[in-house]
C-alpha atoms as a PDB file:
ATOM      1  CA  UNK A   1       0.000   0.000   0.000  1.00  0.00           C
ATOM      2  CA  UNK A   2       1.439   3.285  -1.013  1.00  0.00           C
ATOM      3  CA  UNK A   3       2.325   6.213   1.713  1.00  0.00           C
ATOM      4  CA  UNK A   4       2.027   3.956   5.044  1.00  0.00           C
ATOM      5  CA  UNK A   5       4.163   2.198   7.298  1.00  0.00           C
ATOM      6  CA  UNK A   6       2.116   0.009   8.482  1.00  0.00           C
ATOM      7  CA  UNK A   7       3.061  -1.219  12.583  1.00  0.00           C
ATOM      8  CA  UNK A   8       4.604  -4.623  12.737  1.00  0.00           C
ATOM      9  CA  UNK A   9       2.570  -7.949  13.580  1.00  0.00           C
ATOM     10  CA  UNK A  10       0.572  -8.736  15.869  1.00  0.00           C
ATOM     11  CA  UNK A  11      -0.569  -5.249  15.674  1.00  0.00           C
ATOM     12  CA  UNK A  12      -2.806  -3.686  12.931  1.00  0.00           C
ATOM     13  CA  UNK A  13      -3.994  -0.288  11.456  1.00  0.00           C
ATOM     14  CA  UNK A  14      -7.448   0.145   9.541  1.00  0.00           C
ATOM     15  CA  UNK A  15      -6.226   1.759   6.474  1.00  0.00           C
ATOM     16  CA  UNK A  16      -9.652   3.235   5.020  1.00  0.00           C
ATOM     17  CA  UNK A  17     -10.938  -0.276   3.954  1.00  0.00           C
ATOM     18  CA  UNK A  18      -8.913  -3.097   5.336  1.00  0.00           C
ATOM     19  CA  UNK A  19      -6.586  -3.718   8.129  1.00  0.00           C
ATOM     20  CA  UNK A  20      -3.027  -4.027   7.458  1.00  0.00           C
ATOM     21  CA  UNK A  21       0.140  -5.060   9.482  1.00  0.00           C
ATOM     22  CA  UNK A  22       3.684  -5.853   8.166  1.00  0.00           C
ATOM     23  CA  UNK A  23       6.286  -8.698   9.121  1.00  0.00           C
ATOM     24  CA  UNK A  24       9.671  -9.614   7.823  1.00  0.00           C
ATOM     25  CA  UNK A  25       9.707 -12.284   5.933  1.00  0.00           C
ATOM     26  CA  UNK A  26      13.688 -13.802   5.515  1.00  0.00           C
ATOM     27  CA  UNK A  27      12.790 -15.434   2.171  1.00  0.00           C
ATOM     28  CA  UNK A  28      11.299 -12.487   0.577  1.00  0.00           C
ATOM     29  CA  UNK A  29      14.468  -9.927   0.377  1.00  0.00           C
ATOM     30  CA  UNK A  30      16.266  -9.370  -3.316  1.00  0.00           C
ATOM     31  CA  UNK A  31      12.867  -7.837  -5.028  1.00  0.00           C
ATOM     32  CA  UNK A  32      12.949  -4.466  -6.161  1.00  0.00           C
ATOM     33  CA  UNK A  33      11.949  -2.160  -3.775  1.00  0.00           C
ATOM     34  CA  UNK A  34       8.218  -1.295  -4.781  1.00  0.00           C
ATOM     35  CA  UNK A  35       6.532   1.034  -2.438  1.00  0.00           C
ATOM     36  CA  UNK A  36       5.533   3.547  -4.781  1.00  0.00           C
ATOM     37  CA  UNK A  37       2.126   4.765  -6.547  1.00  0.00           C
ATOM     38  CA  UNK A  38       0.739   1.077  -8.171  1.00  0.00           C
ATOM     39  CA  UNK A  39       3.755  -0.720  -7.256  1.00  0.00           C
ATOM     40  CA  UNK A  40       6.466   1.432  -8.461  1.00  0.00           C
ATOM     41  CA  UNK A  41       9.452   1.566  -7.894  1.00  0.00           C
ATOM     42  CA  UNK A  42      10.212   3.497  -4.982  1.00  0.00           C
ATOM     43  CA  UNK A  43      14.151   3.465  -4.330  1.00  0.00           C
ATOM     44  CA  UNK A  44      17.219   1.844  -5.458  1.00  0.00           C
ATOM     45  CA  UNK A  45      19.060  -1.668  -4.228  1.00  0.00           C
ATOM     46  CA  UNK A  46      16.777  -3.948  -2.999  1.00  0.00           C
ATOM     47  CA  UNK A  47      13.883  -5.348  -0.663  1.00  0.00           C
ATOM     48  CA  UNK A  48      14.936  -6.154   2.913  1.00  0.00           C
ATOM     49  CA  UNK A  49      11.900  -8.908   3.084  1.00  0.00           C
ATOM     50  CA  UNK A  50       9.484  -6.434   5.113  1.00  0.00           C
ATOM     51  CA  UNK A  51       5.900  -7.006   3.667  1.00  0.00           C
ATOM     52  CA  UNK A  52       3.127  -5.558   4.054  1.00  0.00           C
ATOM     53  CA  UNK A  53      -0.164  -8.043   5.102  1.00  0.00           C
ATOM     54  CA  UNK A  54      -3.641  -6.885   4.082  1.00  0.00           C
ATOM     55  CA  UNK A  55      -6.455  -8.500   5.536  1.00  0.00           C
ATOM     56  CA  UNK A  56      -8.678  -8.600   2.052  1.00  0.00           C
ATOM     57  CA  UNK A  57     -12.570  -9.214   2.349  1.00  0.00           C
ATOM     58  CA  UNK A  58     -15.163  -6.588   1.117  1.00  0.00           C
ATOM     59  CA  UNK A  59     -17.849  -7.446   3.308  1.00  0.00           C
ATOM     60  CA  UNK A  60     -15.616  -6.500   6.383  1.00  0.00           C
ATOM     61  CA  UNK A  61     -15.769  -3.381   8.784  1.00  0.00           C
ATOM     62  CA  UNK A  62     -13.343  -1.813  10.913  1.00  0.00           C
ATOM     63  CA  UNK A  63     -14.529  -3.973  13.387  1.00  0.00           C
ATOM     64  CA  UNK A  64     -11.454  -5.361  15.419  1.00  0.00           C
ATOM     65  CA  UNK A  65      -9.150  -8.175  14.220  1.00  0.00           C
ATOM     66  CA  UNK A  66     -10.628 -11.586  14.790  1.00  0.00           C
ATOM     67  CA  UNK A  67      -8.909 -14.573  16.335  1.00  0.00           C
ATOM     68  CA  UNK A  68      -9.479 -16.453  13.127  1.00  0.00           C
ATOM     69  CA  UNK A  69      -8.051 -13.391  11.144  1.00  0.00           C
ATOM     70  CA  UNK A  70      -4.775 -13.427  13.699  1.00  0.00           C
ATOM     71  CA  UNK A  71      -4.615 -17.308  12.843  1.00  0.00           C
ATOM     72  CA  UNK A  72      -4.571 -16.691   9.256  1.00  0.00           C
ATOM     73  CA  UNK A  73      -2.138 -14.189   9.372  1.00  0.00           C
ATOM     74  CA  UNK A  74       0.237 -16.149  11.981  1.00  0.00           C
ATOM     75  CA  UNK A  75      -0.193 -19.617   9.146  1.00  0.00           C
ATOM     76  CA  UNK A  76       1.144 -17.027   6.609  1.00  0.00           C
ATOM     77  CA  UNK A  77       3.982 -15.831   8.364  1.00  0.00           C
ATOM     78  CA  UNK A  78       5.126 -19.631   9.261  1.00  0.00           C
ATOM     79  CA  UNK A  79       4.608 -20.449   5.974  1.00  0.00           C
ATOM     80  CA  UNK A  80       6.227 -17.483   4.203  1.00  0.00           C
ATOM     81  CA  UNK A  81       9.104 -19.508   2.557  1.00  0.00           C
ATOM     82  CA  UNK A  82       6.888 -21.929   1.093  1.00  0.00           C
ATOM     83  CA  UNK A  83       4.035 -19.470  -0.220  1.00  0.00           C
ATOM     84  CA  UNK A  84       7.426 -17.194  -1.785  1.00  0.00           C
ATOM     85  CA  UNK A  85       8.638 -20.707  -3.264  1.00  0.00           C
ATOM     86  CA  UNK A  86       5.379 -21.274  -4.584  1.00  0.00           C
ATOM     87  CA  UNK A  87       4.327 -17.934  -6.602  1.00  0.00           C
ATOM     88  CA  UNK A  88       7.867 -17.193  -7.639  1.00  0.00           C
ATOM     89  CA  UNK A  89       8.088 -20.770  -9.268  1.00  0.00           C
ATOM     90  CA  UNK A  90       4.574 -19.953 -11.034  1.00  0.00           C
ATOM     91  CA  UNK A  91       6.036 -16.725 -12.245  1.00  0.00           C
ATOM     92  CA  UNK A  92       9.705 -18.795 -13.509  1.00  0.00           C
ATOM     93  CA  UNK A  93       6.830 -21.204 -14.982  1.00  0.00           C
ATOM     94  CA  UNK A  94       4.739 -18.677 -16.721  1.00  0.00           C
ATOM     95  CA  UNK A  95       7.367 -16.634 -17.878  1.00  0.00           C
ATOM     96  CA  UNK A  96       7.598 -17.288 -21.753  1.00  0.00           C
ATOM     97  CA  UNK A  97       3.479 -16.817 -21.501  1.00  0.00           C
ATOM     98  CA  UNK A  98       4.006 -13.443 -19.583  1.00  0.00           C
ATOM     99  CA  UNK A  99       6.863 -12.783 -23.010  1.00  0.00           C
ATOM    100  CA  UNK A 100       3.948 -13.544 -25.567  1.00  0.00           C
ATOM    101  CA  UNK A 101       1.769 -11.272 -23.270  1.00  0.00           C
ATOM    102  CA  UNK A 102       4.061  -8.658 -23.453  1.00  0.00           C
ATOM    103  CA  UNK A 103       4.749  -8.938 -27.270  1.00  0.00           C
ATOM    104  CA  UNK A 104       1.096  -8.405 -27.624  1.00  0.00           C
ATOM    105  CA  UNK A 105       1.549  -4.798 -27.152  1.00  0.00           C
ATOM    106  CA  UNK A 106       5.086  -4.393 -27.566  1.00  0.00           C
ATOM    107  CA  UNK A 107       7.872  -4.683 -30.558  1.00  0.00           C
ATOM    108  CA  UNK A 108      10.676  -7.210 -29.862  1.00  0.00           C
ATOM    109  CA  UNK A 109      13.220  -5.341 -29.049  1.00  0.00           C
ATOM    110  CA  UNK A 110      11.025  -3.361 -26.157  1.00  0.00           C
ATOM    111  CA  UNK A 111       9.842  -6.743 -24.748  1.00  0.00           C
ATOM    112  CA  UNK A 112      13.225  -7.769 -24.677  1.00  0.00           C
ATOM    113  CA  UNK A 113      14.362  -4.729 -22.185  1.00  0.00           C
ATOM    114  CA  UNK A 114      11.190  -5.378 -19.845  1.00  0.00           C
ATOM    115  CA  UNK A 115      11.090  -9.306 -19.847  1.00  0.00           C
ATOM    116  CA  UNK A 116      15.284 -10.339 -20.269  1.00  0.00           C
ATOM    117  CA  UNK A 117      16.598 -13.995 -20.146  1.00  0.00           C
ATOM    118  CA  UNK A 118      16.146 -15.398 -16.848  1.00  0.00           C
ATOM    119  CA  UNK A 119      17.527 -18.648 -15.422  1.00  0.00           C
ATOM    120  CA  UNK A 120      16.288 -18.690 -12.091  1.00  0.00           C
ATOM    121  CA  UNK A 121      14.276 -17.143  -9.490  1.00  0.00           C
ATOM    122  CA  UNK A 122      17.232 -14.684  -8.319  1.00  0.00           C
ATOM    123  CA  UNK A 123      16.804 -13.376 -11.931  1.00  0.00           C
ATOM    124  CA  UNK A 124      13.030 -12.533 -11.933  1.00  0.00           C
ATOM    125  CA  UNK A 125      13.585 -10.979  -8.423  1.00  0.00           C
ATOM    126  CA  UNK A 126      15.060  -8.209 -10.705  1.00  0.00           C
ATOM    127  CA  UNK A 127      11.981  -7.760 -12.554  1.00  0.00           C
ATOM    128  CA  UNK A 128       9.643  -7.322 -10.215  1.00  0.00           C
ATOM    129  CA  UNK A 129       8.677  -6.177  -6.144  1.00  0.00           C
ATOM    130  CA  UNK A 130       5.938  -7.182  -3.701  1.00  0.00           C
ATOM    131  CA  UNK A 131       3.572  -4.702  -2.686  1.00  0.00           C
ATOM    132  CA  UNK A 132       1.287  -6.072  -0.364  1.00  0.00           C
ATOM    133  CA  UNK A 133       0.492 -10.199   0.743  1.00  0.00           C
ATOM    134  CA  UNK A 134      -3.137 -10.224   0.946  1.00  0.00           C
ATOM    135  CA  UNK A 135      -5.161 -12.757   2.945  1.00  0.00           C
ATOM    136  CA  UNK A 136      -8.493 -13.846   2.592  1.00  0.00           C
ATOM    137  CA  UNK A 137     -10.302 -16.174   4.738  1.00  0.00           C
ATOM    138  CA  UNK A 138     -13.398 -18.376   3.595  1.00  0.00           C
ATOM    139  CA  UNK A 139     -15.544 -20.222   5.819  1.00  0.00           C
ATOM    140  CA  UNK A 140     -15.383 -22.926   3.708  1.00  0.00           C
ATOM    141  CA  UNK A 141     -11.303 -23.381   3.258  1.00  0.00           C
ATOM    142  CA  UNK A 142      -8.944 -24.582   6.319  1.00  0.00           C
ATOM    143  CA  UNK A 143      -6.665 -22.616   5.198  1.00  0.00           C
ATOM    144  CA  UNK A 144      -6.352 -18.897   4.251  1.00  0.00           C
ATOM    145  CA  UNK A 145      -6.253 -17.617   0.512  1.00  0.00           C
ATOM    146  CA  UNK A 146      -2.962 -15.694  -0.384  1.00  0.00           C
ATOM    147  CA  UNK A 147      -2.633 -12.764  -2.847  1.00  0.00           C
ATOM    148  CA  UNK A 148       0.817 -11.774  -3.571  1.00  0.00           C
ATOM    149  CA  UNK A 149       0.594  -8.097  -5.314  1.00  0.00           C
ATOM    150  CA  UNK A 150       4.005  -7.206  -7.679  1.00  0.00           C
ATOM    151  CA  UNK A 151       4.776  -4.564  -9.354  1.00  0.00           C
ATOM    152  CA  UNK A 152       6.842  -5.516 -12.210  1.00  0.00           C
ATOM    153  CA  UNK A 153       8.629  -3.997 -15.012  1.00  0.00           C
ATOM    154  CA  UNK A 154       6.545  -6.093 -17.589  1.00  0.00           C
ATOM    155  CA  UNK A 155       3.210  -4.365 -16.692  1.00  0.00           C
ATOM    156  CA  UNK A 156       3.631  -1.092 -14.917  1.00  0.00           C
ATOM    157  CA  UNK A 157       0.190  -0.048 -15.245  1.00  0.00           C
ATOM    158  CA  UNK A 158      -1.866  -2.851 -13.779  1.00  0.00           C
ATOM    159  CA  UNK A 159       1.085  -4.837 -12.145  1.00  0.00           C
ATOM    160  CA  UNK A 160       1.101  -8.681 -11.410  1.00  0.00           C
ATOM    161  CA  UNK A 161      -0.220 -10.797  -9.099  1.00  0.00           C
ATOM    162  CA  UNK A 162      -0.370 -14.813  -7.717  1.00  0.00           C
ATOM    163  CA  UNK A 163      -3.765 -16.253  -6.084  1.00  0.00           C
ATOM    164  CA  UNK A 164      -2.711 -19.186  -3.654  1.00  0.00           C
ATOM    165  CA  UNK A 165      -4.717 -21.364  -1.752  1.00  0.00           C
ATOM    166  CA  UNK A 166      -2.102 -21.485   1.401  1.00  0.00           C
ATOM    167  CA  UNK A 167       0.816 -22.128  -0.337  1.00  0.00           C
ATOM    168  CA  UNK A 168      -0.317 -23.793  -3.711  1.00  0.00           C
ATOM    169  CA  UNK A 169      -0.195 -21.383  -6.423  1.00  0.00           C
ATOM    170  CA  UNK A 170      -3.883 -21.277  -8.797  1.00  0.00           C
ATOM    171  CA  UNK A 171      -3.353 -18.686 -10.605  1.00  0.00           C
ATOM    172  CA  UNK A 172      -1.154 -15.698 -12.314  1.00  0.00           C
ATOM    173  CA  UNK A 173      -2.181 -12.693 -13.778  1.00  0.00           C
ATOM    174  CA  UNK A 174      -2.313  -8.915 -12.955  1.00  0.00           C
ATOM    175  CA  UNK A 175      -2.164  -7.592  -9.677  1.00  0.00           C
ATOM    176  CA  UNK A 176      -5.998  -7.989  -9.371  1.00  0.00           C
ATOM    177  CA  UNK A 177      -5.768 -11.520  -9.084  1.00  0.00           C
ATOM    178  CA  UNK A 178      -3.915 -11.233  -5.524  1.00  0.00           C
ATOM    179  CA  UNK A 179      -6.700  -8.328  -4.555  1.00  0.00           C
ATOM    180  CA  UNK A 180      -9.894 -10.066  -5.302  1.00  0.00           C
ATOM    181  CA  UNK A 181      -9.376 -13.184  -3.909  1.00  0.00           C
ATOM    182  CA  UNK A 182     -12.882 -14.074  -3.292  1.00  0.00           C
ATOM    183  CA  UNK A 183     -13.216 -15.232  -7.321  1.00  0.00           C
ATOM    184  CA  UNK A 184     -10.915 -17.824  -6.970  1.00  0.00           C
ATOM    185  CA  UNK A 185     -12.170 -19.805  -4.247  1.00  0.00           C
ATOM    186  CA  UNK A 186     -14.125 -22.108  -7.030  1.00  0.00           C
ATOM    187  CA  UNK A 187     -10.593 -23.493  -8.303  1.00  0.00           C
ATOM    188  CA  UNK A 188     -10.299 -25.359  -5.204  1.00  0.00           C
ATOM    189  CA  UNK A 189     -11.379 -28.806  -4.747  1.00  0.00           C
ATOM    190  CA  UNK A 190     -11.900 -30.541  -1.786  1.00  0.00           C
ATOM    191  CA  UNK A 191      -9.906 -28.288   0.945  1.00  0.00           C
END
């Protein structure tokens, strides 16, 4: 979220329509750093793995943080290396379809300069920067729905973004897929 700090976890600020909190997260440093306006970038050298959490769900208030909400957010944080494993690998994966993408709208050579060769997950840490892990709870799901929001040098208007039940990616595309999280909950099976 752009312009705030937000306090670090367990504690939370209501940010004009959702609750947000921030925790360092060791496998999460090497992005770009991507605190400005839509994910842009905001200063030179790199992430230091602080991310911001969002607690995303449009039918909620500023009504205090629920236990179940805390839970969610605690599952995220022990599983922050796994979730990071998992969308990164689904970004390495998608990454020639994210090139065709991008030559949909750009010449060769300008694709080129945004999407370069990479060879490993390092290498797309270049590309791109978290701005916010959001987490969505369902009453149906054990576990908490995980948006992580990029900004990215391939799409600097709408950004990127990974929809993960827990830590099993379902699907990539831009940033509003980690935001509304709610329209994925059908491509899970039995939870």
């Amino acid at each position: 979220m752009y312009g705030i700090n937000p306090p670090l976890f367990p504690e939370f600020v209501w940010e004009e329509y959702f609750w947000v909190s921030s925790a360092p997260f060791s496998s999460w440093d090497g992005f770009q750093v991507r605190e400005g306006p839509y994910g842009s970038i905001s200063g030179d050298g790199t992430s230091n793995g602080l991310v911001h959490i969002v607690l995303i769900d449009t039918e909620r208030d500023e009504g205090p943080v629920t236990e179940q909400e805390m839970n969610a957010v605690r599952w995220v944080i022990k599983n922050e290396k796994s979730i990071h494993d998992a969308f990164m690998n689904k970004l390495l994966e998608d990454y020639s379809d994210i090139k065709e993408e991008v030559l949909g709208r750009a010449d060769e050579e300008e694709a080129g300069k945004l999407l370069p060769q990479v060879n490993s997950i390092n290498d797309l840490k270049k590309l791109c920067g978290v701005v916010n892990i959001n987490v969505y709870l369902h009453s149906k799901f054990k576990k908490p729905f995980v948006g992580v929001e990029l900004g990215c040098t391939w799409e600097d208007e709408h950004g990127a973004g990974v929809a993960l039940y827990g830590d099993s990616a379902l699907k990539r595309g831009a940033a509003e897929t980690a935001i509304f999280l709610s329209e994925v909950t059908g491509l899970v099976g039995n939870n």
